[in-house]
N, C-alpha and C. Protein backbone atom coordinates (compact mmCIF):
# COMPACT_ATOMS: atom_id res chain seq x y z
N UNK A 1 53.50 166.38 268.07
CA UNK A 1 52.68 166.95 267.03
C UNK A 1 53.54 167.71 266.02
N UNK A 2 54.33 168.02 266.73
CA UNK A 2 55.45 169.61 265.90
C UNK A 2 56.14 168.56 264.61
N UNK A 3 56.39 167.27 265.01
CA UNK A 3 57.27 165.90 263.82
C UNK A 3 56.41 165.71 263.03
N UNK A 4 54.95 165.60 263.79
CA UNK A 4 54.53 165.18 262.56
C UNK A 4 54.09 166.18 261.05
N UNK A 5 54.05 167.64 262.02
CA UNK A 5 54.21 168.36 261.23
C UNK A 5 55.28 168.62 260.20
N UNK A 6 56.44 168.02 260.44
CA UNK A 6 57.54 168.43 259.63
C UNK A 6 57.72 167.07 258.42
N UNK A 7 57.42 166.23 259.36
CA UNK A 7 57.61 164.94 258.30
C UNK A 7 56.33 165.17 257.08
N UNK A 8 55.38 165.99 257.34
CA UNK A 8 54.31 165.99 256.04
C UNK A 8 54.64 167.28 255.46
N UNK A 9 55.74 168.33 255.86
CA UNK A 9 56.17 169.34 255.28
C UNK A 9 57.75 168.62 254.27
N UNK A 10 58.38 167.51 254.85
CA UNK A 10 59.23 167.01 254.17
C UNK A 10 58.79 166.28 253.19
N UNK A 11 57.90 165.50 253.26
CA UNK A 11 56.80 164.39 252.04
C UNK A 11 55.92 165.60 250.85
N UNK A 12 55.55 166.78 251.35
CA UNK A 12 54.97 167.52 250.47
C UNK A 12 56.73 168.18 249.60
N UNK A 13 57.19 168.83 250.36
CA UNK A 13 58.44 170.03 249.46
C UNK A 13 58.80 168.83 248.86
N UNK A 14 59.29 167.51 249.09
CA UNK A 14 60.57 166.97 248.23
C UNK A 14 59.75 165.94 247.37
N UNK A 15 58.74 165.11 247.62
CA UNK A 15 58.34 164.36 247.24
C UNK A 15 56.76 164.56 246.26
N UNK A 16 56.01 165.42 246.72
CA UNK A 16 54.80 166.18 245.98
C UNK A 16 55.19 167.42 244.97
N UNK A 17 54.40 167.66 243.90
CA UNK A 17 54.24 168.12 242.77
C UNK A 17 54.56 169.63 243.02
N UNK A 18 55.57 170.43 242.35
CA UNK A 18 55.58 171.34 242.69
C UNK A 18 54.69 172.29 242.75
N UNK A 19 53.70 172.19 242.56
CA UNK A 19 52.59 172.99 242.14
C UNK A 19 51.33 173.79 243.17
N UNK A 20 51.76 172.76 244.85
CA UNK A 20 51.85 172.71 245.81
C UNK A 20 52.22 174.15 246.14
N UNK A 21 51.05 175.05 246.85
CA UNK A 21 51.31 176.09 247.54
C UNK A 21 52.66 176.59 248.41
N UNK A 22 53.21 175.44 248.76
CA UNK A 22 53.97 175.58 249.85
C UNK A 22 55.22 175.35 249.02
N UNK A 23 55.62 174.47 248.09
CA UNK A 23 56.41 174.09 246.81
C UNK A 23 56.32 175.79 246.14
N UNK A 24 55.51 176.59 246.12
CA UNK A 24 55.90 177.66 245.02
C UNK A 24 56.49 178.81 246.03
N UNK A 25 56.21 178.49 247.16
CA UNK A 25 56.56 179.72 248.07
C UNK A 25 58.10 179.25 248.00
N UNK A 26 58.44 178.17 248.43
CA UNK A 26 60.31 177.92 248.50
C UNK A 26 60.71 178.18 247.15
N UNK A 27 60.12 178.18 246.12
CA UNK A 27 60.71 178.32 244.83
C UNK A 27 60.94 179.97 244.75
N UNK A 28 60.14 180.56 245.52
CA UNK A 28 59.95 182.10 245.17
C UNK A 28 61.59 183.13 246.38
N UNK A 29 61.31 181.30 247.58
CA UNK A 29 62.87 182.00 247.96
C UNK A 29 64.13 181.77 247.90
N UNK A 30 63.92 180.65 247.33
CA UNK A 30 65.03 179.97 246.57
C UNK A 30 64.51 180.02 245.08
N UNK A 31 66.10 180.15 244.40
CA UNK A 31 65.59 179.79 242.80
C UNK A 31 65.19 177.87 242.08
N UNK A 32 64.06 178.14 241.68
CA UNK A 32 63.73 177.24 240.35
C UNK A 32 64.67 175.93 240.63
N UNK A 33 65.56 176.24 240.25
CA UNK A 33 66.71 175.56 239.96
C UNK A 33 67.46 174.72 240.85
N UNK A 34 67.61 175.44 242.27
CA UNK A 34 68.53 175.11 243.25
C UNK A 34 66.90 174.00 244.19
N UNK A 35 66.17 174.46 243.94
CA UNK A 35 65.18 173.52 244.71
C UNK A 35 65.09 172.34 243.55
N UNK A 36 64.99 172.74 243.02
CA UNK A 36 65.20 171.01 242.13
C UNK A 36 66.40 169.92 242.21
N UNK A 37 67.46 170.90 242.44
CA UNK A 37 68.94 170.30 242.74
C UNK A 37 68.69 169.75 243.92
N UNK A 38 68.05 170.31 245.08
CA UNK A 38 67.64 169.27 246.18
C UNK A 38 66.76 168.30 246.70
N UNK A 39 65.26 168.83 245.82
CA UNK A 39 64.78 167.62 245.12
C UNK A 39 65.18 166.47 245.07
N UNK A 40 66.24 166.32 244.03
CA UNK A 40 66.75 165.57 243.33
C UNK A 40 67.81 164.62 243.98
N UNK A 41 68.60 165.39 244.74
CA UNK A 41 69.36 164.83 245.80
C UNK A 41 68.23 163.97 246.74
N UNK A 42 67.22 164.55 246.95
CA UNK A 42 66.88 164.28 248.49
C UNK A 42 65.87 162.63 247.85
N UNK A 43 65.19 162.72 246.92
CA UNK A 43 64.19 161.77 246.49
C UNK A 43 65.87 160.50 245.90
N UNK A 44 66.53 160.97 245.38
CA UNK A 44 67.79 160.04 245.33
C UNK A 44 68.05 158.94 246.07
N UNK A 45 68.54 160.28 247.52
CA UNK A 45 68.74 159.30 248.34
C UNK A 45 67.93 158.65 248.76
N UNK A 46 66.52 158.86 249.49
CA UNK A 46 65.91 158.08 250.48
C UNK A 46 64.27 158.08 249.39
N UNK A 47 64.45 157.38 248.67
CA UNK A 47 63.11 156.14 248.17
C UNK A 47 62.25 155.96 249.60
N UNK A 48 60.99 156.57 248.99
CA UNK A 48 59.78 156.77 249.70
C UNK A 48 58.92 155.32 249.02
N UNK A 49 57.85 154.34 249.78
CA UNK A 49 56.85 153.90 248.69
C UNK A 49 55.55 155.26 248.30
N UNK A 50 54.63 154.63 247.71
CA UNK A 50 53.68 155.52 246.91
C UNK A 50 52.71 155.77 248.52
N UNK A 51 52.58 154.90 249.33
CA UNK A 51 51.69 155.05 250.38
C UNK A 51 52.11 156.16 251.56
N UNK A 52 53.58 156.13 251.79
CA UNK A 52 54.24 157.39 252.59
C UNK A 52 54.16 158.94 251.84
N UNK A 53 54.40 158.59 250.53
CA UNK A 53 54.20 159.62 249.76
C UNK A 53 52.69 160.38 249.74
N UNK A 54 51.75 160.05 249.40
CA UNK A 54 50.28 159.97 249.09
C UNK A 54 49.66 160.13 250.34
N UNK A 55 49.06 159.04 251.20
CA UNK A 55 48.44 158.71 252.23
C UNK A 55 48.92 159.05 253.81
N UNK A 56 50.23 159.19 254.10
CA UNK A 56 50.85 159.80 255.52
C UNK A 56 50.47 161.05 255.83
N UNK A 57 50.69 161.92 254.60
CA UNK A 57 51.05 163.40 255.25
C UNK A 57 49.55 163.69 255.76
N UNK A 58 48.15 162.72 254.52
CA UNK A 58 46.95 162.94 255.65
C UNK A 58 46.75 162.34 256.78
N UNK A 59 47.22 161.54 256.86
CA UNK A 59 46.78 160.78 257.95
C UNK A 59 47.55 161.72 259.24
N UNK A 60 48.79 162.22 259.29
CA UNK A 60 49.29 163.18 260.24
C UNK A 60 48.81 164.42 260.36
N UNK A 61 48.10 164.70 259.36
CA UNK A 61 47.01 165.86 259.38
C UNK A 61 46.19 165.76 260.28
N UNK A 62 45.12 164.52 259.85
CA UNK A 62 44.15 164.62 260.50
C UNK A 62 44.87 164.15 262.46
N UNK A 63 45.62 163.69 262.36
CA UNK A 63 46.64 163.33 264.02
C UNK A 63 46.69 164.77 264.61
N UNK A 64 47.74 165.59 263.98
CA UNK A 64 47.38 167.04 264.48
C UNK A 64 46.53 168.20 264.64
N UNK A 65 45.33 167.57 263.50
CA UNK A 65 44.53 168.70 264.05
C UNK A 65 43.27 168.22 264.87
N UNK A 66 43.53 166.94 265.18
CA UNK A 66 42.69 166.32 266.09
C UNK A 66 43.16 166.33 267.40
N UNK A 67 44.33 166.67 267.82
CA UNK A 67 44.95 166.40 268.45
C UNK A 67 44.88 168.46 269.66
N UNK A 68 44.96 168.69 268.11
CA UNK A 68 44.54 170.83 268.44
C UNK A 68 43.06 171.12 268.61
N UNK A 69 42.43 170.28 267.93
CA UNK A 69 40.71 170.47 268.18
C UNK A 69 40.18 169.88 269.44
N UNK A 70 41.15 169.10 269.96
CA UNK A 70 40.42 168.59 271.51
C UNK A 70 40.63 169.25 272.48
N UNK A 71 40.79 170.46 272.37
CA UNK A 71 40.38 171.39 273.55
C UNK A 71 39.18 171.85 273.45
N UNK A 72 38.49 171.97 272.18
CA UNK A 72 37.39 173.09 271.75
C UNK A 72 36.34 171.94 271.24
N UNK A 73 34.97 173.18 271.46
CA UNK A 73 33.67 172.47 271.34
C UNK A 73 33.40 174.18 269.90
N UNK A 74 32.11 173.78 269.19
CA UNK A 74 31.62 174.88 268.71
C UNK A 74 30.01 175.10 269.13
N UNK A 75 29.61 175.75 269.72
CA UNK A 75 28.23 176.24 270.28
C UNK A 75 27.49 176.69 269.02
N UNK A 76 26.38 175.60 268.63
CA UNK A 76 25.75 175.89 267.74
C UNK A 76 24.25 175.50 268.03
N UNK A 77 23.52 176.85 267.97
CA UNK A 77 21.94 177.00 268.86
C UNK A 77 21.50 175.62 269.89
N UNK A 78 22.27 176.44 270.84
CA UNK A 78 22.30 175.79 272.19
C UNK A 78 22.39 174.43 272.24
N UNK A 79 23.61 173.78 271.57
CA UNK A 79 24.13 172.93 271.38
C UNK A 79 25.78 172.94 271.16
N UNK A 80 26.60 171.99 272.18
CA UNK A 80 27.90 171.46 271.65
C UNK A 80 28.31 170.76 270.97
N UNK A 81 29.52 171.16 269.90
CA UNK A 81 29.91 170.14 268.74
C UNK A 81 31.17 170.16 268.88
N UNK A 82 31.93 169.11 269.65
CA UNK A 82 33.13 168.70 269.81
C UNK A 82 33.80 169.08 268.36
N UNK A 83 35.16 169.98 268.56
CA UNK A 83 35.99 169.91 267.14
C UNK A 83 36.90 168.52 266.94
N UNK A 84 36.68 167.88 267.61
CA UNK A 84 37.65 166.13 267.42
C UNK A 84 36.45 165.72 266.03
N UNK A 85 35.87 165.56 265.49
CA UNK A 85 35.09 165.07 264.94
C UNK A 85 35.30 166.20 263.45
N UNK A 86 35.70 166.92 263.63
CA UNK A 86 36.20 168.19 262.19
C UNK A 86 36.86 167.38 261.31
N UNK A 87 38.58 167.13 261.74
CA UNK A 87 39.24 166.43 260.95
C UNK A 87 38.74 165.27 260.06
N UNK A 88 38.23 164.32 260.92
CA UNK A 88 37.92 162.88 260.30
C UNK A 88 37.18 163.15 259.31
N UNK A 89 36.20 164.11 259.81
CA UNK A 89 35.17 164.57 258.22
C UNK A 89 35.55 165.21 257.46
N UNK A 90 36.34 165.99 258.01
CA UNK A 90 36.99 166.78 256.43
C UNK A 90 37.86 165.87 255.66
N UNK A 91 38.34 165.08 255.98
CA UNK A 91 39.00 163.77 255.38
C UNK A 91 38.09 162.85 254.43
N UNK A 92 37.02 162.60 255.12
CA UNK A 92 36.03 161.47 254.32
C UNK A 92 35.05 162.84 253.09
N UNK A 93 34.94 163.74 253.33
CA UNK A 93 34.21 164.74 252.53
C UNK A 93 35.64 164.93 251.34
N UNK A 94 36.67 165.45 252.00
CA UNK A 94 37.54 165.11 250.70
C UNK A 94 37.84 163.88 249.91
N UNK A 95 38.03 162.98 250.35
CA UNK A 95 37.66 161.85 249.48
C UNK A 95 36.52 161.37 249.16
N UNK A 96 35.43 161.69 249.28
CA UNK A 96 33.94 161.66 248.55
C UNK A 96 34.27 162.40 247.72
N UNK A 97 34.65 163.89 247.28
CA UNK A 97 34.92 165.30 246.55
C UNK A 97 35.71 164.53 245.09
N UNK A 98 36.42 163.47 245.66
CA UNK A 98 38.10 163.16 244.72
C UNK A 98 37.03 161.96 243.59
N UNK A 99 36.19 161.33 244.70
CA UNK A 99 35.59 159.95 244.09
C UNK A 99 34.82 160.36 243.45
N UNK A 100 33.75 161.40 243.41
CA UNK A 100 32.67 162.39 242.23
C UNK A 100 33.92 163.35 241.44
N UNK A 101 35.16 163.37 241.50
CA UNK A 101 36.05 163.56 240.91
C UNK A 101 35.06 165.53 240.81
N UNK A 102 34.99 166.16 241.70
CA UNK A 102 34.12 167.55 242.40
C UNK A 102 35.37 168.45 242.44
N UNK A 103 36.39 167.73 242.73
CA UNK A 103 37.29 168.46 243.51
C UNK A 103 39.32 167.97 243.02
N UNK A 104 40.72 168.54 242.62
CA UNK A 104 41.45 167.91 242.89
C UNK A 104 41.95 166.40 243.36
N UNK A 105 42.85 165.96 242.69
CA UNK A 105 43.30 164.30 243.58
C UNK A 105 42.40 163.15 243.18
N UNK A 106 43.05 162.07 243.63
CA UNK A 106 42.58 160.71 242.94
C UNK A 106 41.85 160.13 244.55
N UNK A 107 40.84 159.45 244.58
CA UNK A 107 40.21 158.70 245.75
C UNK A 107 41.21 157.43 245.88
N UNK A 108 41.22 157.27 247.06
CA UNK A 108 42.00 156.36 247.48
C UNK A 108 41.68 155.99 248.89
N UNK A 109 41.43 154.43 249.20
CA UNK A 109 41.31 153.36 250.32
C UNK A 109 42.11 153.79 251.16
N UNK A 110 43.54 154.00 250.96
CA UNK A 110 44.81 154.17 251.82
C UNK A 110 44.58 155.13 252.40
N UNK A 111 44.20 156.78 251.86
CA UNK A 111 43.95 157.45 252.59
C UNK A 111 43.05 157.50 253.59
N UNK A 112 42.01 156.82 253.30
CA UNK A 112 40.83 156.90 254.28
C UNK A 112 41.54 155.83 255.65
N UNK A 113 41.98 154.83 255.31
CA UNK A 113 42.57 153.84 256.33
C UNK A 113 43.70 154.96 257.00
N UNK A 114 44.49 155.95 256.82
CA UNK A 114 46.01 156.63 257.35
C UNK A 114 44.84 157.39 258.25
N UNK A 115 43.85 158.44 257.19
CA UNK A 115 43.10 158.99 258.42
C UNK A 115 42.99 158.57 259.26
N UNK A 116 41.69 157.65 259.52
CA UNK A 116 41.03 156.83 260.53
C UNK A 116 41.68 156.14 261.83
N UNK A 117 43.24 155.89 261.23
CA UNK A 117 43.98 154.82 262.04
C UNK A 117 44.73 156.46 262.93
N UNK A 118 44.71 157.31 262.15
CA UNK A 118 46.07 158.70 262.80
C UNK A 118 44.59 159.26 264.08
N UNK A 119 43.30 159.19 263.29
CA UNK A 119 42.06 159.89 264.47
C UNK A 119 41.95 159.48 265.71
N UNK A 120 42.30 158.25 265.13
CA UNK A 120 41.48 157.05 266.41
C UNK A 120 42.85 157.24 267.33
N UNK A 121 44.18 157.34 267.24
CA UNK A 121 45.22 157.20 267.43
C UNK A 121 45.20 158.98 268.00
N UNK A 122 44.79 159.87 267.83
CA UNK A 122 44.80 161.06 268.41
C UNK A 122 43.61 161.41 269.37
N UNK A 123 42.40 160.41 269.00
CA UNK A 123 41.29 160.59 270.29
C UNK A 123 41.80 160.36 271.60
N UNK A 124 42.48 158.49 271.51
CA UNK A 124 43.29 158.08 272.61
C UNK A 124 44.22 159.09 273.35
N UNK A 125 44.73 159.65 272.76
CA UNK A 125 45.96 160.51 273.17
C UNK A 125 45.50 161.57 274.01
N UNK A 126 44.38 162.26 273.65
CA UNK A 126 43.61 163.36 274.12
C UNK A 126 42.51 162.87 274.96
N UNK A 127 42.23 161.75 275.38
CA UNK A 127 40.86 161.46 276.05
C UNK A 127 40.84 161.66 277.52
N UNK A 128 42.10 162.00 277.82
CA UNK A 128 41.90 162.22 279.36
C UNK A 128 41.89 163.99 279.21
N UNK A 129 41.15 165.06 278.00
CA UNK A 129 41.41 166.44 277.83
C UNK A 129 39.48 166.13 278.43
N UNK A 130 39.44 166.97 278.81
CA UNK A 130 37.95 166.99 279.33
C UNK A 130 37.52 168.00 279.62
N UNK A 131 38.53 169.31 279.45
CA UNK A 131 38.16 170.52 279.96
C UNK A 131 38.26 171.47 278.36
N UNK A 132 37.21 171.20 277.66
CA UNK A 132 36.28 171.83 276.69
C UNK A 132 36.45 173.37 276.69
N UNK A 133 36.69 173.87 275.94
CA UNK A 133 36.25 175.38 275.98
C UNK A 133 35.24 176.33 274.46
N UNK A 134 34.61 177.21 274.18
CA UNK A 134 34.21 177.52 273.44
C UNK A 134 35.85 177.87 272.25
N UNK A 135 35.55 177.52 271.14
CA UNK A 135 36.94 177.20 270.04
C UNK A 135 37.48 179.29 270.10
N UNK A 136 36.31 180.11 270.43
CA UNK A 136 37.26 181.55 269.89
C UNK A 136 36.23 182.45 271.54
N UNK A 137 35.95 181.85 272.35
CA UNK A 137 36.18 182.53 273.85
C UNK A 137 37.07 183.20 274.51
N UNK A 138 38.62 182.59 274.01
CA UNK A 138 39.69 183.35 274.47
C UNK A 138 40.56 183.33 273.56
N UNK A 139 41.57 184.12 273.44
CA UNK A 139 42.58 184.46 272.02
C UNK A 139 43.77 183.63 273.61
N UNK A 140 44.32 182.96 272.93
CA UNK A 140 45.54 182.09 273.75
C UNK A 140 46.30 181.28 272.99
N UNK A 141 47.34 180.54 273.24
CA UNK A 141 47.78 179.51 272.57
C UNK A 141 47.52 178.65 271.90
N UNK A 142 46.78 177.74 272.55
CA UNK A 142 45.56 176.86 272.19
C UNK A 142 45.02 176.83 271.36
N UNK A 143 44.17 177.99 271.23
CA UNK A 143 43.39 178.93 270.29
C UNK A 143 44.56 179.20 269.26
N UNK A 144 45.07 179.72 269.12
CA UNK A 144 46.20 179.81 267.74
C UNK A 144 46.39 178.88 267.15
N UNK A 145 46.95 177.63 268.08
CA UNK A 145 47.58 176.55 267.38
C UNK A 145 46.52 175.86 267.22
N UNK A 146 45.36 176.00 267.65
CA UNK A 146 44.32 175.00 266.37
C UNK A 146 43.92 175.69 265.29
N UNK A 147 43.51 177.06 265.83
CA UNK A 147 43.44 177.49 263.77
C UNK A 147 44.50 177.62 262.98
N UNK A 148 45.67 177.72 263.70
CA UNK A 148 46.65 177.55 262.75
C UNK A 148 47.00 175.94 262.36
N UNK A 149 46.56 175.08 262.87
CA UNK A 149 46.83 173.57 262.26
C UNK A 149 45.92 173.52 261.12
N UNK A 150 44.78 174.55 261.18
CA UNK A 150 43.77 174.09 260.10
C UNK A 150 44.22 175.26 258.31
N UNK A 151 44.65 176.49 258.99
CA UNK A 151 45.50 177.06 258.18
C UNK A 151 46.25 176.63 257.67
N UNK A 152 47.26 175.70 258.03
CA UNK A 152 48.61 174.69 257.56
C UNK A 152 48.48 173.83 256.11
N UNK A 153 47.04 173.28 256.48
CA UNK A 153 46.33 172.54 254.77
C UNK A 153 45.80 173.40 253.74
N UNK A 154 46.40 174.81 253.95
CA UNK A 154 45.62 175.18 252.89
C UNK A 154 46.94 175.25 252.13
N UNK A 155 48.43 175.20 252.78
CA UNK A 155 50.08 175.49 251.70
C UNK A 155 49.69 173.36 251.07
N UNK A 156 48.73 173.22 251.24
CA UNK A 156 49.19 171.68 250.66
C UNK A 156 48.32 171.64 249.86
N UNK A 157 47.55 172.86 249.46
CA UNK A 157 46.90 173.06 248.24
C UNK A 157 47.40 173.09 246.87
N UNK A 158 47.14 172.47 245.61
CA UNK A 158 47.54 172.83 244.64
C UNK A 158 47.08 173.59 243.72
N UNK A 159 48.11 174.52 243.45
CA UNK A 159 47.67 175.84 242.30
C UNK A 159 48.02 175.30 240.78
N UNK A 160 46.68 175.65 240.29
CA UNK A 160 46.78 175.52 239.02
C UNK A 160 47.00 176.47 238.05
């Protein structure tokens, strides 16, 4: 989970718009200048296509935080709502958002296919997890590292 986190932190800093939450924070600790110099180096050397660029870093999104939500259910009037089912929708609600053009970003097929294929590909992985817990019952690891996977998409926000 921790790779795929880094490979969509490497596709956002070098390859996405600086404008990118997480793009202005390295600029603020590094100068302007010297992050462009590596930029520049780094997109040089290793040619990305438009689909690794664009469509991966969600699709590893929705992998990891599907992957952090399958411990937890949310209890809502005396009812369970598995958090495996969060990601995928926040994926298809953001690209509905892009396609009524509601929200940031261009709609795109690819993304919805990187989701779907990274969900289905993180249900498997987790299907033998069966031991459910309420998502904020106990403050633990677990508990951290799924709200913090969902915290993580907000540095891949862009400021305007």
């Amino acid at each position: 989970m921790s790779v795929s986190l880094l490979v969509s932190l490497f596709i956002y800093v070098f390859y996405r718009t600086e404008k990118t939450l997480v793009n202005q924070v390295i600029m603020a600790l590094i100068s302007r200048e010297h992050y462009y110099a590596i930029k520049c180096g780094v997109t040089t050397a290793l040619l990305l296509q438009d689909y690794l660029v664009y469509s991966l870093p969600e699709g590893l999104w929705v992998f990891c935080i599907t992957i952090t939500s399958s411990f937890f259910y949310l209890k809502v009037r005396n009812r369970q709502w598995s958090l495996v089912f969060v990601p995928i929708g926040m994926a298809l609600i953001l690209e509905i958002l892009q396609l009524l053009h509601i929200t940031n970003g261009r709609f795109d097929w690819m993304d919805i296919v990187f989701s779907a294929g990274f969900w289905l590909l993180a249900l498997l992985l987790t299907s033998t997890n069966r031991g459910k817990e309420p998502l904020f019952q106990s403050f633990n690891v677990k508990t951290c590292c799924c709200v913090a996977s969902y915290c993580i998409v907000y540095l891949a926000h862009v400021s305007w």
